[in-house]
N, C-alpha and C. Protein backbone atom coordinates (compact mmCIF):
# COMPACT_ATOMS: atom_id res chain seq x y z
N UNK A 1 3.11 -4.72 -107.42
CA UNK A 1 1.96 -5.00 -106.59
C UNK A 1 1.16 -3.73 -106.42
N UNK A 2 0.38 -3.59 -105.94
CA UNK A 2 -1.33 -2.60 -106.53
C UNK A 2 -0.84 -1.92 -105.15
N UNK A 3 -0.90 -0.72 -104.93
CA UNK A 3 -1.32 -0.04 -103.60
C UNK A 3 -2.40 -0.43 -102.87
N UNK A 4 -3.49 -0.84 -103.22
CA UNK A 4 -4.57 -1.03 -102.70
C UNK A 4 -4.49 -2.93 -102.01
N UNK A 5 -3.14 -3.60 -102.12
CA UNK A 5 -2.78 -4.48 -101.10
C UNK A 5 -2.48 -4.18 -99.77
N UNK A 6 -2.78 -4.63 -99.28
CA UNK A 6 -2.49 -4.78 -97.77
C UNK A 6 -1.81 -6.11 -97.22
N UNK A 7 -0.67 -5.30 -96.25
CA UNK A 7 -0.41 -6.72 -95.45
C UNK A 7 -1.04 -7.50 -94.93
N UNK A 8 -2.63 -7.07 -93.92
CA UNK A 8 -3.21 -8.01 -93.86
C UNK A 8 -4.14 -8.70 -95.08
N UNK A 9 -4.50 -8.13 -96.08
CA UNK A 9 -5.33 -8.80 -97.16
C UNK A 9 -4.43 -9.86 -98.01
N UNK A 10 -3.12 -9.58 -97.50
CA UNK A 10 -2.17 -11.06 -98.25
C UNK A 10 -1.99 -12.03 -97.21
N UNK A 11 -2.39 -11.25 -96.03
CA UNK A 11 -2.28 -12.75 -95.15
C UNK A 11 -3.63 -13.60 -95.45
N UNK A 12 -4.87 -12.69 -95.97
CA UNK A 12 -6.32 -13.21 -95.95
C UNK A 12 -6.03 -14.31 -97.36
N UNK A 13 -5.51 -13.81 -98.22
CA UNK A 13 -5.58 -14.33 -99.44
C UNK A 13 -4.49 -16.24 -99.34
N UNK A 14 -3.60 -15.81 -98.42
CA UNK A 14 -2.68 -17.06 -98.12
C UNK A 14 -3.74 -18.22 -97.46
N UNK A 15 -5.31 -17.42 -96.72
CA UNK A 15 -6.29 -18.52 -96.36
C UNK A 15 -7.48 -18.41 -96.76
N UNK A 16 -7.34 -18.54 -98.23
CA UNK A 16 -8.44 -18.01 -99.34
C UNK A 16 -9.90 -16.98 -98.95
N UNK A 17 -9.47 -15.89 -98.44
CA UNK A 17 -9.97 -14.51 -98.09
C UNK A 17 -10.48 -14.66 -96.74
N UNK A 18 -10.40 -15.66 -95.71
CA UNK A 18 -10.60 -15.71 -94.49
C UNK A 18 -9.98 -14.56 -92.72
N UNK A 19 -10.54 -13.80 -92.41
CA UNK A 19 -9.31 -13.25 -91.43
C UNK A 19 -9.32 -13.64 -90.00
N UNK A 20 -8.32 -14.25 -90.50
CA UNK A 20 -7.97 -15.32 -89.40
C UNK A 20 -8.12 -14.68 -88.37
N UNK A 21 -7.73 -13.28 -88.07
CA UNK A 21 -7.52 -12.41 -87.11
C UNK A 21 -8.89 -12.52 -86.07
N UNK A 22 -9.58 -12.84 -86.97
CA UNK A 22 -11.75 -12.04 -86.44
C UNK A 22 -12.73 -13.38 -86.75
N UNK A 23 -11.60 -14.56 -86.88
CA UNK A 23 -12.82 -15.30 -87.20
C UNK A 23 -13.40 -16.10 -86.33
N UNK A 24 -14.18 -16.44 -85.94
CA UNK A 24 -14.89 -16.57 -84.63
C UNK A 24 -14.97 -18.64 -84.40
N UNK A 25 -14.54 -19.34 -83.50
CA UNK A 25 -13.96 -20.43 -83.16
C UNK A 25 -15.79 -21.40 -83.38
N UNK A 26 -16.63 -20.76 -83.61
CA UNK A 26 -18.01 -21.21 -83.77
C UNK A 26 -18.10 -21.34 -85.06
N UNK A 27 -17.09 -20.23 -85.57
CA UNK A 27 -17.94 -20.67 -87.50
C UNK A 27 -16.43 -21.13 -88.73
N UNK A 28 -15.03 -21.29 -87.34
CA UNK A 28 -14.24 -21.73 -88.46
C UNK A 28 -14.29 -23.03 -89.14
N UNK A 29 -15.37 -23.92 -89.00
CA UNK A 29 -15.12 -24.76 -90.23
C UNK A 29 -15.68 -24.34 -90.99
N UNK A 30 -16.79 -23.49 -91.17
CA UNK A 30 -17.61 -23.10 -92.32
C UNK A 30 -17.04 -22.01 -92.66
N UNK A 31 -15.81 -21.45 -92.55
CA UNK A 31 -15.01 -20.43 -92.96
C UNK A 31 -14.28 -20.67 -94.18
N UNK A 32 -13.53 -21.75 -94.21
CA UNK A 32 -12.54 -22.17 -95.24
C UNK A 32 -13.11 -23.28 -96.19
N UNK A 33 -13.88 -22.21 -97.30
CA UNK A 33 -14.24 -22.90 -98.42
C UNK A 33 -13.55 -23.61 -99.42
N UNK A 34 -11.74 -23.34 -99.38
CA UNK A 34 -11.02 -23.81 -100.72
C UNK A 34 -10.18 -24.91 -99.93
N UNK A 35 -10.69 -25.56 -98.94
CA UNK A 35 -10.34 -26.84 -98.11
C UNK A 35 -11.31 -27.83 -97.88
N UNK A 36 -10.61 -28.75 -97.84
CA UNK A 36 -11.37 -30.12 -97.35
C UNK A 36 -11.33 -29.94 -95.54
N UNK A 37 -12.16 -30.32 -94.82
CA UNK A 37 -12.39 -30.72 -93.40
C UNK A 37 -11.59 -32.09 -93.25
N UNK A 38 -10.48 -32.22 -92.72
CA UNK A 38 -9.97 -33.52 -92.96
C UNK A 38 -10.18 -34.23 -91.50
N UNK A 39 -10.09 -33.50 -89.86
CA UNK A 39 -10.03 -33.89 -88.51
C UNK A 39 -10.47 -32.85 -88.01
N UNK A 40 -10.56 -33.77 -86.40
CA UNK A 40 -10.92 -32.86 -85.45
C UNK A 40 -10.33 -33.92 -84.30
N UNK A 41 -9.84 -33.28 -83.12
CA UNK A 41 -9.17 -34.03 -82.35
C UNK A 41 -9.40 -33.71 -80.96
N UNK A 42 -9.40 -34.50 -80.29
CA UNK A 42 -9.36 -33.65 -78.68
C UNK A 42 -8.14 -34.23 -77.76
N UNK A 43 -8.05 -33.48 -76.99
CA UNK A 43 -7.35 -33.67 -75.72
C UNK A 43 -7.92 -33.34 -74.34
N UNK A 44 -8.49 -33.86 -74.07
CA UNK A 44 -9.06 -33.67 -72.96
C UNK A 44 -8.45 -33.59 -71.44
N UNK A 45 -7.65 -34.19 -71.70
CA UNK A 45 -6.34 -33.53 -70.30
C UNK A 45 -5.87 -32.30 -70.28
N UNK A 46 -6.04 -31.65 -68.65
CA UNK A 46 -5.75 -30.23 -68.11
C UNK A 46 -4.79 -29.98 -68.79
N UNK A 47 -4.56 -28.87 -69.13
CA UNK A 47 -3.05 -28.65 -69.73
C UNK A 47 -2.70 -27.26 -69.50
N UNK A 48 -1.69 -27.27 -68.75
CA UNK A 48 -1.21 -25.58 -68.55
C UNK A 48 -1.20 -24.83 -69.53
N UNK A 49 -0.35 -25.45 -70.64
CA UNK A 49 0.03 -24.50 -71.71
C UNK A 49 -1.40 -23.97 -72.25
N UNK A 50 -2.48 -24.66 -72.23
CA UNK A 50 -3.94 -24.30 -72.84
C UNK A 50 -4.26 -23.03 -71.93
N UNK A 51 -4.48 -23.34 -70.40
CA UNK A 51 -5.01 -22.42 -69.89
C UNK A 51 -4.22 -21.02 -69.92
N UNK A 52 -2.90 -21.34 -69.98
CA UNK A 52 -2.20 -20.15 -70.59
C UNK A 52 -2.77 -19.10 -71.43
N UNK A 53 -2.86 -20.02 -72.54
CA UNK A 53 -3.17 -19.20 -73.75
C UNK A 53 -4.69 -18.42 -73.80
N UNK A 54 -5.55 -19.40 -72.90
CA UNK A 54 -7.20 -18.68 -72.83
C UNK A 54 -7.19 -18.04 -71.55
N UNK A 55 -5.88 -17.45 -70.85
CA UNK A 55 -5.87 -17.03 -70.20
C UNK A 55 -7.08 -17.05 -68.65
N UNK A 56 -6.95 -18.62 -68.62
CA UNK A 56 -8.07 -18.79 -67.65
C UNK A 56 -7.69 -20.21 -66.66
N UNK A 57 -7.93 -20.43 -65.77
CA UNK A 57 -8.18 -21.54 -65.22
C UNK A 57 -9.01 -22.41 -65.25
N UNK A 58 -8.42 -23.62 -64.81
CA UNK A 58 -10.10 -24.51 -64.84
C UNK A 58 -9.06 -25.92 -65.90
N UNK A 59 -9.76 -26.92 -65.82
CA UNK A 59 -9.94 -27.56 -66.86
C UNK A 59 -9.63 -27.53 -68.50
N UNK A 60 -9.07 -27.31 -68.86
CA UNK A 60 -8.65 -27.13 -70.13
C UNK A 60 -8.52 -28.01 -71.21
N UNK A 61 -8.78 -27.97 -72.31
CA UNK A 61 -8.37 -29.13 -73.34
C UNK A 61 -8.45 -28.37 -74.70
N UNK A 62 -7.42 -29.01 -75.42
CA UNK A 62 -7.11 -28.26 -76.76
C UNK A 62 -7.85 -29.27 -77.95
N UNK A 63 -8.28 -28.84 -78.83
CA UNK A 63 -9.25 -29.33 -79.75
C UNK A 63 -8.14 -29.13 -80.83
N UNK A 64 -8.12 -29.57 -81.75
CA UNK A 64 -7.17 -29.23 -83.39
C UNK A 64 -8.30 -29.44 -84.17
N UNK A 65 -8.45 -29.17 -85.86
CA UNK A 65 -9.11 -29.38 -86.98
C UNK A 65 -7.98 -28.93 -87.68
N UNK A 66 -8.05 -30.33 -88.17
CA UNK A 66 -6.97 -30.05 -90.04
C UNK A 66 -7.87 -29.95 -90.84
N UNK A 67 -7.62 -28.94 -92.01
CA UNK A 67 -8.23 -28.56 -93.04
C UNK A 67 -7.13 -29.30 -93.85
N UNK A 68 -7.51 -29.56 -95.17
CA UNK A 68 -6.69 -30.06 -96.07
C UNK A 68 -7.20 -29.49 -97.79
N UNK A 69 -5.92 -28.99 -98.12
CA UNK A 69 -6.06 -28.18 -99.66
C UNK A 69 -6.64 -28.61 -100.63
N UNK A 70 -7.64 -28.06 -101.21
CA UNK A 70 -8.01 -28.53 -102.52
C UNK A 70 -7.39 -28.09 -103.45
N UNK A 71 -6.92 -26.73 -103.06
CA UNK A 71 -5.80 -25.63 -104.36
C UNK A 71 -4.65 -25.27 -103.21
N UNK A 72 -3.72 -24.49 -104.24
CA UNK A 72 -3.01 -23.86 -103.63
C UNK A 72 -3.92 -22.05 -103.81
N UNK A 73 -3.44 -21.41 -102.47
CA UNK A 73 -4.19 -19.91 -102.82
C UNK A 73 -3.04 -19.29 -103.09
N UNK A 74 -1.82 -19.47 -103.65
CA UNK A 74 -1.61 -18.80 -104.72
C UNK A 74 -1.34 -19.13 -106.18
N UNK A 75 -2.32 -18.26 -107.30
CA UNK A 75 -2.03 -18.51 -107.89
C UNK A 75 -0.52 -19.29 -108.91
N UNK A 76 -0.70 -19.87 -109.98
CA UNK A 76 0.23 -20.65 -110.87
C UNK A 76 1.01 -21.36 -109.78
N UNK A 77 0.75 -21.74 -108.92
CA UNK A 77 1.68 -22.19 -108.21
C UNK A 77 1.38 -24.07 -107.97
N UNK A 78 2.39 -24.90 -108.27
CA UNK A 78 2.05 -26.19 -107.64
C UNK A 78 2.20 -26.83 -106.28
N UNK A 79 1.66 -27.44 -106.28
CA UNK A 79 1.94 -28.12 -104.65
C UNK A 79 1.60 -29.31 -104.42
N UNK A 80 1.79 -30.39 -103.72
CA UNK A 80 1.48 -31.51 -104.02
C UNK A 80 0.72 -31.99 -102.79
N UNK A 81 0.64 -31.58 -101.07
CA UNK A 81 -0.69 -31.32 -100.54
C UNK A 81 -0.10 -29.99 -99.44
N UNK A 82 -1.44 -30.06 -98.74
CA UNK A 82 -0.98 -29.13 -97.60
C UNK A 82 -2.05 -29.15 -96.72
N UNK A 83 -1.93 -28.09 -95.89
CA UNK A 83 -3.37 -28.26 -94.77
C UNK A 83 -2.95 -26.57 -93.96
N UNK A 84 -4.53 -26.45 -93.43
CA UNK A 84 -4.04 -25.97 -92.21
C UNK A 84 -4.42 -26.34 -90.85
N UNK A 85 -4.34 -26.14 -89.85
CA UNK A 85 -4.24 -26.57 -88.53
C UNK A 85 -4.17 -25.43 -87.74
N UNK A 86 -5.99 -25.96 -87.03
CA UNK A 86 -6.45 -25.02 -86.39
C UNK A 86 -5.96 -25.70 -84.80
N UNK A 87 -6.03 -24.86 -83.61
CA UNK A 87 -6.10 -25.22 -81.94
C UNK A 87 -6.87 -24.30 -81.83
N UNK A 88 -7.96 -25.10 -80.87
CA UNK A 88 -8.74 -24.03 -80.06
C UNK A 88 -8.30 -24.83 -78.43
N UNK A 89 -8.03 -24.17 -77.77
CA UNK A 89 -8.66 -23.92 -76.34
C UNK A 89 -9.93 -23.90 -75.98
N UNK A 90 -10.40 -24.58 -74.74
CA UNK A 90 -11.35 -24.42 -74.36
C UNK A 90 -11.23 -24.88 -72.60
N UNK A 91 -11.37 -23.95 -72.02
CA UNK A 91 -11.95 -23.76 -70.89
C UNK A 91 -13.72 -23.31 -70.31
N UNK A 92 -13.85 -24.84 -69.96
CA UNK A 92 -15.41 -24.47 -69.08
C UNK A 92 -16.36 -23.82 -70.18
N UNK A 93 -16.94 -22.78 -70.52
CA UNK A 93 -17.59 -21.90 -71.27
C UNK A 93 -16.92 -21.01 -72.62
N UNK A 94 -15.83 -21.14 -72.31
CA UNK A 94 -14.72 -19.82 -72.97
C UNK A 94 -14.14 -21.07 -74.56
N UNK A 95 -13.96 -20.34 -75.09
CA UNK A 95 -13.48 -21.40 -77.00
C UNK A 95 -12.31 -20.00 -77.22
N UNK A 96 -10.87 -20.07 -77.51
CA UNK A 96 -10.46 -19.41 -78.08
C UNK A 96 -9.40 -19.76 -79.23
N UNK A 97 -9.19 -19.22 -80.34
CA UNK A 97 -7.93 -19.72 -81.23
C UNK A 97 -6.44 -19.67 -80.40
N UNK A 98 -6.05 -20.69 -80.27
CA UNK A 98 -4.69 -20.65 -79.76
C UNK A 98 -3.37 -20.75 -81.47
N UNK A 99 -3.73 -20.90 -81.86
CA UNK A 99 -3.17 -21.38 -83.04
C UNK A 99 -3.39 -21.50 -83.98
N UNK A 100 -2.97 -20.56 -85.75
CA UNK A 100 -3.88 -21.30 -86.83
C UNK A 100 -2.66 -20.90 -87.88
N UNK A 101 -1.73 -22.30 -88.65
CA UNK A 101 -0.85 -21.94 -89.23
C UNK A 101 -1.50 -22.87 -90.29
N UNK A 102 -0.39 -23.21 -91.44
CA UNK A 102 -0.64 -24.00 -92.52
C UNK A 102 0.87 -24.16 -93.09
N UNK A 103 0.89 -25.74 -93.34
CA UNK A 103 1.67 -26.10 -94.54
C UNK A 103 1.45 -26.61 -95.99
N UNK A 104 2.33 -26.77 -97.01
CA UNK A 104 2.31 -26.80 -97.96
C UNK A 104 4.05 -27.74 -97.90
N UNK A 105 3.18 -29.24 -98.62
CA UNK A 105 4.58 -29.89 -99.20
C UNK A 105 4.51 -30.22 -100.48
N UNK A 106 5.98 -30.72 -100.74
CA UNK A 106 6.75 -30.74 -102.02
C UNK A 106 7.12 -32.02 -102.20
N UNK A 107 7.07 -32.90 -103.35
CA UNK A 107 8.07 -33.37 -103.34
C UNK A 107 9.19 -33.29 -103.73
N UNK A 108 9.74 -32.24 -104.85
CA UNK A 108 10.34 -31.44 -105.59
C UNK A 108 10.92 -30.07 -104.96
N UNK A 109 11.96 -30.16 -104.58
CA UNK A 109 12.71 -29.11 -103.80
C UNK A 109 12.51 -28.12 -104.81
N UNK A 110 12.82 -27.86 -106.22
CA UNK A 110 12.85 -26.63 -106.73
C UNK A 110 11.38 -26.05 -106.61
N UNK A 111 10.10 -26.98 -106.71
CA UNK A 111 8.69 -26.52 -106.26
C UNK A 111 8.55 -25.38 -105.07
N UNK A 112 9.43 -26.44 -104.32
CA UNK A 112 9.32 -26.02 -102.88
C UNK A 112 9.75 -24.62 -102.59
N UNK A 113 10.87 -24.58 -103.26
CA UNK A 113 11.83 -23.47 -103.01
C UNK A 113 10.94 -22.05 -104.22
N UNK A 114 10.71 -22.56 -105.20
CA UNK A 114 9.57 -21.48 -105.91
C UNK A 114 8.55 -20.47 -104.78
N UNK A 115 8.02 -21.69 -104.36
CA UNK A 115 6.90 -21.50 -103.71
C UNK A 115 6.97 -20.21 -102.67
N UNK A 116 8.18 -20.44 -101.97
CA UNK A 116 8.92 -20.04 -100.56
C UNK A 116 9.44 -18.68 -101.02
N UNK A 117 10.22 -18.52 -102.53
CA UNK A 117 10.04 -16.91 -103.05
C UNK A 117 9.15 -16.42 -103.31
N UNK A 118 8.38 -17.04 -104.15
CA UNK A 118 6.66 -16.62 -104.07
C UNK A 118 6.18 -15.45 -103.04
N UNK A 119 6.28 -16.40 -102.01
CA UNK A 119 6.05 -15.77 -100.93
C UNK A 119 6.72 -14.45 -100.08
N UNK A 120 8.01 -14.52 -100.22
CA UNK A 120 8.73 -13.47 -99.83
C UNK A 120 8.43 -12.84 -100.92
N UNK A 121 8.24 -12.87 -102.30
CA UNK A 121 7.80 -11.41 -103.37
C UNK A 121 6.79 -11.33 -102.73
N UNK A 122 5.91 -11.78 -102.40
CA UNK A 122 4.41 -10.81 -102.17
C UNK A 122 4.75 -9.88 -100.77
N UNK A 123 5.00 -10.64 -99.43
CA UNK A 123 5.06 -9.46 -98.50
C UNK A 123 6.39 -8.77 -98.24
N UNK A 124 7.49 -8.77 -98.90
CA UNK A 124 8.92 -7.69 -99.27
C UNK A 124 7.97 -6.16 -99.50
N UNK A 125 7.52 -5.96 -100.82
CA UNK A 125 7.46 -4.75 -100.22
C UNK A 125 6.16 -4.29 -99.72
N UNK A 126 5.21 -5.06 -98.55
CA UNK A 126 4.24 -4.55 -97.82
C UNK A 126 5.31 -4.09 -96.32
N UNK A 127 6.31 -5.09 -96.20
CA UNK A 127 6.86 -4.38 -95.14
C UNK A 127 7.70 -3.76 -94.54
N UNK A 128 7.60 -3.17 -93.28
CA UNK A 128 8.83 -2.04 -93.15
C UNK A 128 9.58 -2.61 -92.24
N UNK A 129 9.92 -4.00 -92.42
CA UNK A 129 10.99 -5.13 -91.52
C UNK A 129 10.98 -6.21 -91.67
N UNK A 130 11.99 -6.66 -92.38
CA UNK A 130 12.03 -8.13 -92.87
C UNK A 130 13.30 -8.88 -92.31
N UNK A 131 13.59 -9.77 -92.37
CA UNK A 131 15.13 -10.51 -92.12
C UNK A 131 14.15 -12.13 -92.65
N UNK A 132 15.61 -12.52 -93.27
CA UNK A 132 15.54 -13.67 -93.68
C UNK A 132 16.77 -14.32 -93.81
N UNK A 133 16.90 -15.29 -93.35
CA UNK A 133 18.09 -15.97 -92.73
C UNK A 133 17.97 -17.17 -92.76
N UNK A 134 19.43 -18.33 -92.63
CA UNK A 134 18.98 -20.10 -92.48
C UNK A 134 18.53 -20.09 -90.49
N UNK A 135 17.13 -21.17 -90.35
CA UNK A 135 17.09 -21.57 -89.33
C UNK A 135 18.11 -22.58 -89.15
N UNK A 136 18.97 -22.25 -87.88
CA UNK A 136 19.90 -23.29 -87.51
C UNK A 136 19.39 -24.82 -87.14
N UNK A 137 18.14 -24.38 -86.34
CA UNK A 137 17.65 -25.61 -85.64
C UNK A 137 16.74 -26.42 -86.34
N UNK A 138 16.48 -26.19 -87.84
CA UNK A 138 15.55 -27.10 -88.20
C UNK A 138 15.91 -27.04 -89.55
N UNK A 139 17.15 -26.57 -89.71
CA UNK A 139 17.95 -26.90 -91.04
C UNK A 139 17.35 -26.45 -91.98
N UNK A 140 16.86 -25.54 -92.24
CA UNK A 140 16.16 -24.97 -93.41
C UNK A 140 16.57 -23.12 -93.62
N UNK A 141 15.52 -22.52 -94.14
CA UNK A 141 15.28 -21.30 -94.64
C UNK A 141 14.47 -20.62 -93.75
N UNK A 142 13.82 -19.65 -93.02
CA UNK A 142 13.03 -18.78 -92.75
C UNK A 142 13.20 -17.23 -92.71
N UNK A 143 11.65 -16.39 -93.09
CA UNK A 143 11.87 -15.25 -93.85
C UNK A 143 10.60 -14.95 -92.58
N UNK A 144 11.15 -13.43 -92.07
CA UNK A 144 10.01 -13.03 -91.39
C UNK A 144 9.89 -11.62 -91.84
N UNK A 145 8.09 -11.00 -91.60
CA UNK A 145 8.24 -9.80 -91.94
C UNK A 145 6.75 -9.13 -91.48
N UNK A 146 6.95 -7.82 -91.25
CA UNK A 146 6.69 -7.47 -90.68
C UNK A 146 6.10 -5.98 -91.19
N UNK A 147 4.85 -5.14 -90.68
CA UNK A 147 4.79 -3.74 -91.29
C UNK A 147 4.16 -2.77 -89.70
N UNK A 148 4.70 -2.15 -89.64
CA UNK A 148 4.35 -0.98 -88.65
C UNK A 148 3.65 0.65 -88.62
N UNK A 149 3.51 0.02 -90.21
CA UNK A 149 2.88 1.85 -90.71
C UNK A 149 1.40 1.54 -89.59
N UNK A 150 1.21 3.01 -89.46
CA UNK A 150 0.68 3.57 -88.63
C UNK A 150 -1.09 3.17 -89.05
N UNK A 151 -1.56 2.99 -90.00
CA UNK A 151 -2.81 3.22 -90.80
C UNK A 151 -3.21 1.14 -90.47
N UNK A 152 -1.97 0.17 -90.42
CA UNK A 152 -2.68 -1.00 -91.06
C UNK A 152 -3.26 -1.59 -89.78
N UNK A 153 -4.48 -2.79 -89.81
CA UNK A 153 -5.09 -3.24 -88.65
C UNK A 153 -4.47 -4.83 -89.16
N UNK A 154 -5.62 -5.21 -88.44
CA UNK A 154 -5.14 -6.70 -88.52
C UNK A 154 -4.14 -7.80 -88.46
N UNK A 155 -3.60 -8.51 -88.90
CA UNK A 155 -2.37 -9.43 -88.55
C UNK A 155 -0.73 -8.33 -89.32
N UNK A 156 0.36 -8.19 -88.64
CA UNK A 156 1.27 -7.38 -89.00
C UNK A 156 2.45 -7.77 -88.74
N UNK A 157 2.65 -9.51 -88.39
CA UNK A 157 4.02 -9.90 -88.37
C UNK A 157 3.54 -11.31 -88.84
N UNK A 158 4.72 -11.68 -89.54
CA UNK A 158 4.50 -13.57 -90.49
C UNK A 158 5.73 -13.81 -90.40
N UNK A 159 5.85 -15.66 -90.14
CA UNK A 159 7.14 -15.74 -90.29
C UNK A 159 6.78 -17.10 -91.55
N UNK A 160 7.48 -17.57 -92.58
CA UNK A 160 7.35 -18.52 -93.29
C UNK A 160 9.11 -19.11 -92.75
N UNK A 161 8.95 -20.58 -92.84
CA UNK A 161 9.60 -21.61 -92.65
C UNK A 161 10.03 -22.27 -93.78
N UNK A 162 11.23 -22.84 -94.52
CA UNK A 162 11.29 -23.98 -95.49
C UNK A 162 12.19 -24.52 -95.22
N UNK A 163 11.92 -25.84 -95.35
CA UNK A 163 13.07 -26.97 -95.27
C UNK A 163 12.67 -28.56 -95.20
N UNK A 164 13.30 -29.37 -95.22
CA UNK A 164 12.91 -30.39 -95.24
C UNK A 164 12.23 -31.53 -94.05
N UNK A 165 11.03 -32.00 -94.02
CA UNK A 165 10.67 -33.10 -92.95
C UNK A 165 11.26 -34.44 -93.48
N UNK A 166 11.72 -34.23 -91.96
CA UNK A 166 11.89 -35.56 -91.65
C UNK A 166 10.53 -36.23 -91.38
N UNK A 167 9.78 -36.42 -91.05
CA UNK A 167 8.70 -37.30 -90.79
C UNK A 167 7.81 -37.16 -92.21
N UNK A 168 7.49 -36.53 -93.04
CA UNK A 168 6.74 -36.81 -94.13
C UNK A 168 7.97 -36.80 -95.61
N UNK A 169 8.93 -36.88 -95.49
CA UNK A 169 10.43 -36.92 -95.94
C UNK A 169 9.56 -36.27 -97.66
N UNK A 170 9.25 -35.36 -97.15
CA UNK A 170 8.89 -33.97 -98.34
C UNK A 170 9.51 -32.45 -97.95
N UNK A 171 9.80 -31.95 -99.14
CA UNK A 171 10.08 -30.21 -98.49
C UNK A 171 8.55 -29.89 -98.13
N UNK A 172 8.73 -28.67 -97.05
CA UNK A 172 7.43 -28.12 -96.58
C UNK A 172 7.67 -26.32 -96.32
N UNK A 173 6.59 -25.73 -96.60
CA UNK A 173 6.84 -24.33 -96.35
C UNK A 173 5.48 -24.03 -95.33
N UNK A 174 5.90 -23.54 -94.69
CA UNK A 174 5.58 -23.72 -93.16
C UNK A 174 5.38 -21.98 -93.41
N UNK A 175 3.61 -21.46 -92.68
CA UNK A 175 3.41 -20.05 -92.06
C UNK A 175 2.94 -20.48 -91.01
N UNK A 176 3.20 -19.22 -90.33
CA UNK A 176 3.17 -18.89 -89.28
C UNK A 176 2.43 -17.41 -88.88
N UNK A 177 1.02 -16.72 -88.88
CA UNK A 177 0.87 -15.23 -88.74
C UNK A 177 1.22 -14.74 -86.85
N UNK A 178 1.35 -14.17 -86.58
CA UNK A 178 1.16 -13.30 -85.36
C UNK A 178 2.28 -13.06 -84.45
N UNK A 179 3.45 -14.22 -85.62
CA UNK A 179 4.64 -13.86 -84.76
C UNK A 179 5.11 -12.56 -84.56
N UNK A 180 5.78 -12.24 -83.60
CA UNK A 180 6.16 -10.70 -83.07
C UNK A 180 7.46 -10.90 -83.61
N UNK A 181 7.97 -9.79 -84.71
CA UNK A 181 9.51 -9.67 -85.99
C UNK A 181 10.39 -9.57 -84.71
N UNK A 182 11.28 -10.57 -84.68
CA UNK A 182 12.72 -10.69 -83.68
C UNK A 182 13.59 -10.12 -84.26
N UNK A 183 14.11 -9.02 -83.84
CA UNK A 183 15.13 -8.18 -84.44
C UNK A 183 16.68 -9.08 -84.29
């Protein structure tokens, strides 16, 4: 891999050059060009956990938009669909991202499982903390990782997920950016 990668420019590239980090809750549907607009949803009931996250009171309701894949963004790679899934918060005046992950399913476990090294080769060596281990509770695989050099901005901990749904009874590889690396 090129020196001139970055941990965050592979997280940009996992949402075809978008940074998720800075992208502003006004222009993310017109952000993600290598997706379909598939929903938009509301909830309009108060909800603690919302005002939590926008760190505000008041009224609250969480909005979602699924995007849905036209490609996979990484190259040679197959996949058979995926999405991502945005939450915004919104309190009164205030819009913030509470949430913006993406999956990718399989029907083909060895796909699946490709896919899921794939992924651990690209950010292994951007970072300076990784662990990857079986999740007990959801019966699968997850790989987290993490970089702390002093120089990088932007998103600096990911955790990817694999294993099987039960509800779409496909393998799925599941990200996750902003998780904080659990030692």
């Amino acid at each position: 891999m090129s020196q001139t990668i970055t941990f965050n420019k592979t997280v940009q590239q996992l949402y075809f050059g978008v940074d998720v980090k800075n992208v502003s809750t006004d222009t993310i549907i017109n952000e993600f060009k290598q997706v379909a607009y598939g929903y938009h949803g509301h909830k309009g009931v108060s909800s603690l956990s919302v005002n939590l996250d926008v760190n505000m009171s008041g009224n609250a309701k969480k909005v979602s938009h699924i995007f849905n894949f036209i490609k996979s963004p990484l190259p040679n790679m197959v996949v058979d669909s995926g999405y991502i899934k945005v939450d915004i918060g919104e309190v009164e005046n205030c819009k913030k991202i509470i949430d913006i992950d993406w999956c990718f399913q399989f029907v083909n476990k060895a796909d699946a499982e490709r896919f899921f090294e794939e992924l651990k080769n690209l950010f292994s060596p951007l970072s300076t903390k990784q662990k990857i281990g079986e999740d007990e509770l959801n019966s699968g695989l997850y790989a987290e990782f993490s970089t702390r050099k002093e120089h990088v901005a932007g998103i600096r901990d990911v955790t990817f997920f694999f294993g099987k749904s039960v509800v779409a009874n496909k393998y799925e590889v599941r990200f996750i950016p902003y998780n904080e690396f659990v030692e």
